[in-house]
C-alpha atoms as a PDB file:
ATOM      1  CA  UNK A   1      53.145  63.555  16.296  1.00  0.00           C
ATOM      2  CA  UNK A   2      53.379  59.837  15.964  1.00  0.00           C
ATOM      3  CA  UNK A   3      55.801  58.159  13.574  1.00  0.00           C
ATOM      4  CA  UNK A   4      53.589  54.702  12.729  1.00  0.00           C
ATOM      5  CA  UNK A   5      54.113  53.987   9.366  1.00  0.00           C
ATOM      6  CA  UNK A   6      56.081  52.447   6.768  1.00  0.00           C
ATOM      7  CA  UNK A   7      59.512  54.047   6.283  1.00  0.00           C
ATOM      8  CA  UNK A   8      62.294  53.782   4.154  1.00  0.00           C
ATOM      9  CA  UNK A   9      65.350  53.811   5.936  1.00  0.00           C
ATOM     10  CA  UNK A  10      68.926  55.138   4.472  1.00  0.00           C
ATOM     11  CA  UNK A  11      73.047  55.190   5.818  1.00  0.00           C
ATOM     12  CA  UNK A  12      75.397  58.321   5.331  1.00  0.00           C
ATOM     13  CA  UNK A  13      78.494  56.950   3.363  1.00  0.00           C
ATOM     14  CA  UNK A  14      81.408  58.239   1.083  1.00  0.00           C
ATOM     15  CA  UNK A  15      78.755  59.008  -1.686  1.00  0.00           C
ATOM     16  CA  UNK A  16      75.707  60.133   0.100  1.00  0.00           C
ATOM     17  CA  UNK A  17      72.643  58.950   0.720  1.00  0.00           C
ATOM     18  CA  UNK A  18      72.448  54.613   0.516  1.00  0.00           C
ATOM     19  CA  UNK A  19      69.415  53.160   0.643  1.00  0.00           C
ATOM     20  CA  UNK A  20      69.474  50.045   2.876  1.00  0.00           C
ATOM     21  CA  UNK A  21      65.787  48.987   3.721  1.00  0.00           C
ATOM     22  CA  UNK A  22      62.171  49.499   4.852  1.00  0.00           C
ATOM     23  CA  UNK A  23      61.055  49.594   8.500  1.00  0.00           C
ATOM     24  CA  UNK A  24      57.972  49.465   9.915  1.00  0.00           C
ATOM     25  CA  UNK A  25      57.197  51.515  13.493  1.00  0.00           C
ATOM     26  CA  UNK A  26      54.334  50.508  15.699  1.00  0.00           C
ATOM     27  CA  UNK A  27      53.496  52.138  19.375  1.00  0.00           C
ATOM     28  CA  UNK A  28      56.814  51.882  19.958  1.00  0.00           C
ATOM     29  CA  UNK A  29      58.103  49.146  18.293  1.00  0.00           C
ATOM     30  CA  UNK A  30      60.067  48.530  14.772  1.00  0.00           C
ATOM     31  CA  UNK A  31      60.484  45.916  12.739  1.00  0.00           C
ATOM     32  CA  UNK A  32      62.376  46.162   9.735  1.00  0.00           C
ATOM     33  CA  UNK A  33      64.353  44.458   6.737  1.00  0.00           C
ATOM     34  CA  UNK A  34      66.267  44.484   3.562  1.00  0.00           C
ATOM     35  CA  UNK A  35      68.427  42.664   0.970  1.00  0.00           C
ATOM     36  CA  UNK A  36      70.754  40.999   3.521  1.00  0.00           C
ATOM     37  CA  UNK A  37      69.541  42.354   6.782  1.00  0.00           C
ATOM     38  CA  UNK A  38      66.766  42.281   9.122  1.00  0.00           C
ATOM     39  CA  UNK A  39      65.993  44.400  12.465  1.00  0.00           C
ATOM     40  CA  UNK A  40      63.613  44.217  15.516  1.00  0.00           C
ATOM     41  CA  UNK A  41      63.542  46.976  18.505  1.00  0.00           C
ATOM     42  CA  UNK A  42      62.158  49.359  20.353  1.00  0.00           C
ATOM     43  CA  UNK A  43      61.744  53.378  19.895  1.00  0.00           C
ATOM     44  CA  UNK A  44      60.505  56.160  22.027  1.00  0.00           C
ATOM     45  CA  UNK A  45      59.111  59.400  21.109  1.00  0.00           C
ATOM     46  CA  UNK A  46      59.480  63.036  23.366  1.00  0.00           C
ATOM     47  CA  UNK A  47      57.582  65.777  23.086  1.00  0.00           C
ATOM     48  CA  UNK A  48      59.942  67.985  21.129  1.00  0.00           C
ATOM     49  CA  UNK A  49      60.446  65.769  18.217  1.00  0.00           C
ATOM     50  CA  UNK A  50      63.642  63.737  19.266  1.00  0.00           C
ATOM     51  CA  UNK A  51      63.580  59.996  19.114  1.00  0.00           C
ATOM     52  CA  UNK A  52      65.727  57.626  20.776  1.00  0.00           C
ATOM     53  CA  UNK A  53      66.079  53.789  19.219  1.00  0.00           C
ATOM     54  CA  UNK A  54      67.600  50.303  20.411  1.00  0.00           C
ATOM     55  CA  UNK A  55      67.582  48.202  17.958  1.00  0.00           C
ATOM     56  CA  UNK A  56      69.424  43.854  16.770  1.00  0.00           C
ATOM     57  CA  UNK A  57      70.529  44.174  13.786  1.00  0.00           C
ATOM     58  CA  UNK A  58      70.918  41.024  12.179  1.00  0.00           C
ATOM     59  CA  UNK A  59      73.283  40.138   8.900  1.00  0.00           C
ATOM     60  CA  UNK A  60      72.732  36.970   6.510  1.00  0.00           C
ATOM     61  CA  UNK A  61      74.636  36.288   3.173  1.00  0.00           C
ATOM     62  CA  UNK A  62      77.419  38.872   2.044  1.00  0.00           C
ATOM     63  CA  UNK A  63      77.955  40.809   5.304  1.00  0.00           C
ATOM     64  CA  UNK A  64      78.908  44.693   5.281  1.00  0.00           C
ATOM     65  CA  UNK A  65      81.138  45.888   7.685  1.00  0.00           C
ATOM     66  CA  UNK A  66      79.219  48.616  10.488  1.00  0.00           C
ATOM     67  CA  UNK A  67      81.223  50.242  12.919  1.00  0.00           C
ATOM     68  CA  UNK A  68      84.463  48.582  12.573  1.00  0.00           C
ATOM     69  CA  UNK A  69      82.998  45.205  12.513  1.00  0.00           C
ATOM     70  CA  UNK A  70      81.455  42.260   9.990  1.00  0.00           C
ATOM     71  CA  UNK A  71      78.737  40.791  12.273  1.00  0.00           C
ATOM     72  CA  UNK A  72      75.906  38.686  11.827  1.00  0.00           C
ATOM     73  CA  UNK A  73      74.136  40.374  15.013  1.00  0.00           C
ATOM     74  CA  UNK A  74      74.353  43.997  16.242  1.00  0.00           C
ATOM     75  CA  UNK A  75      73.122  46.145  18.932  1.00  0.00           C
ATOM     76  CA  UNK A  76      72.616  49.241  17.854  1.00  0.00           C
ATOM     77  CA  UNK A  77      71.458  52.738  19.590  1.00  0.00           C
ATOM     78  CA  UNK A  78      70.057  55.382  17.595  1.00  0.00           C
ATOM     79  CA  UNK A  79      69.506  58.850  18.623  1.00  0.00           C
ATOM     80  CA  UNK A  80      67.748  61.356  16.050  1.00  0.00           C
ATOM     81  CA  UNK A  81      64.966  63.965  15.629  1.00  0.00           C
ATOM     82  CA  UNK A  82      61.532  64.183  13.549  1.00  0.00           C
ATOM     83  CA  UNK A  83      61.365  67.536  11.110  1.00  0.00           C
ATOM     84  CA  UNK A  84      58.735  69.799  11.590  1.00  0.00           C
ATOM     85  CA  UNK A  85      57.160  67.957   8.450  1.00  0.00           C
ATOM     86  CA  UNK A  86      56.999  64.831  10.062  1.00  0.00           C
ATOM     87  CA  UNK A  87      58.342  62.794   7.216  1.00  0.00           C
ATOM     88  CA  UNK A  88      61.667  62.643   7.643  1.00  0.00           C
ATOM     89  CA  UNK A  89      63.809  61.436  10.636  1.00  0.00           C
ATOM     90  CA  UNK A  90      67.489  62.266  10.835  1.00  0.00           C
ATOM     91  CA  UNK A  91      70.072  60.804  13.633  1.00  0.00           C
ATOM     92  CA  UNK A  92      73.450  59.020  14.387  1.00  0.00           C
ATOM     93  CA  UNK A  93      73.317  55.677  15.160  1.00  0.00           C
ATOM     94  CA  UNK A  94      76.127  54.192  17.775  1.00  0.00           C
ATOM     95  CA  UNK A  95      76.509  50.929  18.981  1.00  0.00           C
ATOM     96  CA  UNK A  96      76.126  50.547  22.922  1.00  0.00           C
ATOM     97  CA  UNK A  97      80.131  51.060  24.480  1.00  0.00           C
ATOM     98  CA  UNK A  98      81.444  52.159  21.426  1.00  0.00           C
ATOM     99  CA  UNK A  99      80.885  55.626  20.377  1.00  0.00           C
ATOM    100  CA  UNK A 100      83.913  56.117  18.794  1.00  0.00           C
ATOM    101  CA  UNK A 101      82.247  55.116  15.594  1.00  0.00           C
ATOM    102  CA  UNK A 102      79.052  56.155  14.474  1.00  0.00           C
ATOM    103  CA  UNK A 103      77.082  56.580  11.101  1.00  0.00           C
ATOM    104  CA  UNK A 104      74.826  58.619   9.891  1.00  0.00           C
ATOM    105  CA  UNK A 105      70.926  57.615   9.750  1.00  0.00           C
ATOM    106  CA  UNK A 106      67.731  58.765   7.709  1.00  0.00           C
ATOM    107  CA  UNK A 107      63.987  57.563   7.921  1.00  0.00           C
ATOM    108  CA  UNK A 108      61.322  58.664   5.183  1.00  0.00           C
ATOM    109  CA  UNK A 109      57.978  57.921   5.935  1.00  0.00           C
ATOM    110  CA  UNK A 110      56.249  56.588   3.169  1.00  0.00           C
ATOM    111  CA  UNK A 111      53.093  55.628   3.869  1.00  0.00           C
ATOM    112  CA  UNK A 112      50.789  54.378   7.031  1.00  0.00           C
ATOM    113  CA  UNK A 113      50.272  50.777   8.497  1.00  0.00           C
ATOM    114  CA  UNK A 114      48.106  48.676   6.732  1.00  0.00           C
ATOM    115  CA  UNK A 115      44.699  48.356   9.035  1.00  0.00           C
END
């Protein structure tokens, strides 16, 4: 099952669930954004629903601190699995040599790619 669309994408924090943006995923390829952030990268798909990401994450205006760190540019690796729906994508997302911190990560599709 192939996850093109339009997706809303969410972090795990202190108080649940935060919305931080919308990404779009093509043939293998996102590109996302939101209030303060932006992100480009690549994704690839297995047969039994899990998902592996490698995305930049990149931080203008009031920066939030992710994994430790205020940046204005992260690289960040995201492993995570599609639900048997196919509408909702749970994972962890780590940055590359430090997996001592992670955070929590959730897609919901919302709608296909414009034609």
């Amino acid at each position: 099952m192939s996850i093109d669309g339009v997706w809303s994408s969410d972090i795990g924090g202190a108080y649940g669930w935060e919305a931080i943006g919308t990404i779009f995923f093509e043939k293998g390829r996102l590109l996302g954004g939101g209030r303060n952030h932006y992100s480009s990268g690549r994704y690839r798909e297995k047969p039994d629903g899990s998902i592996t990401f490698h995305l930049d994450f990149n931080q203008f205006g009031k920066k939030r601190a992710l994994f430790g760190r205020k940046s204005e540019h992260l690289s960040i690796d995201i492993k995570a699995r599609l639900n048997e729906k196919g509408n909702t994508i749970l994972g962890e997302a780590t940055m590359p040599g430090h997996s001592e911190y992670s955070i929590a990560v959730r897609f919901r599709k919302r709608g296909a790619l414009p034609e």
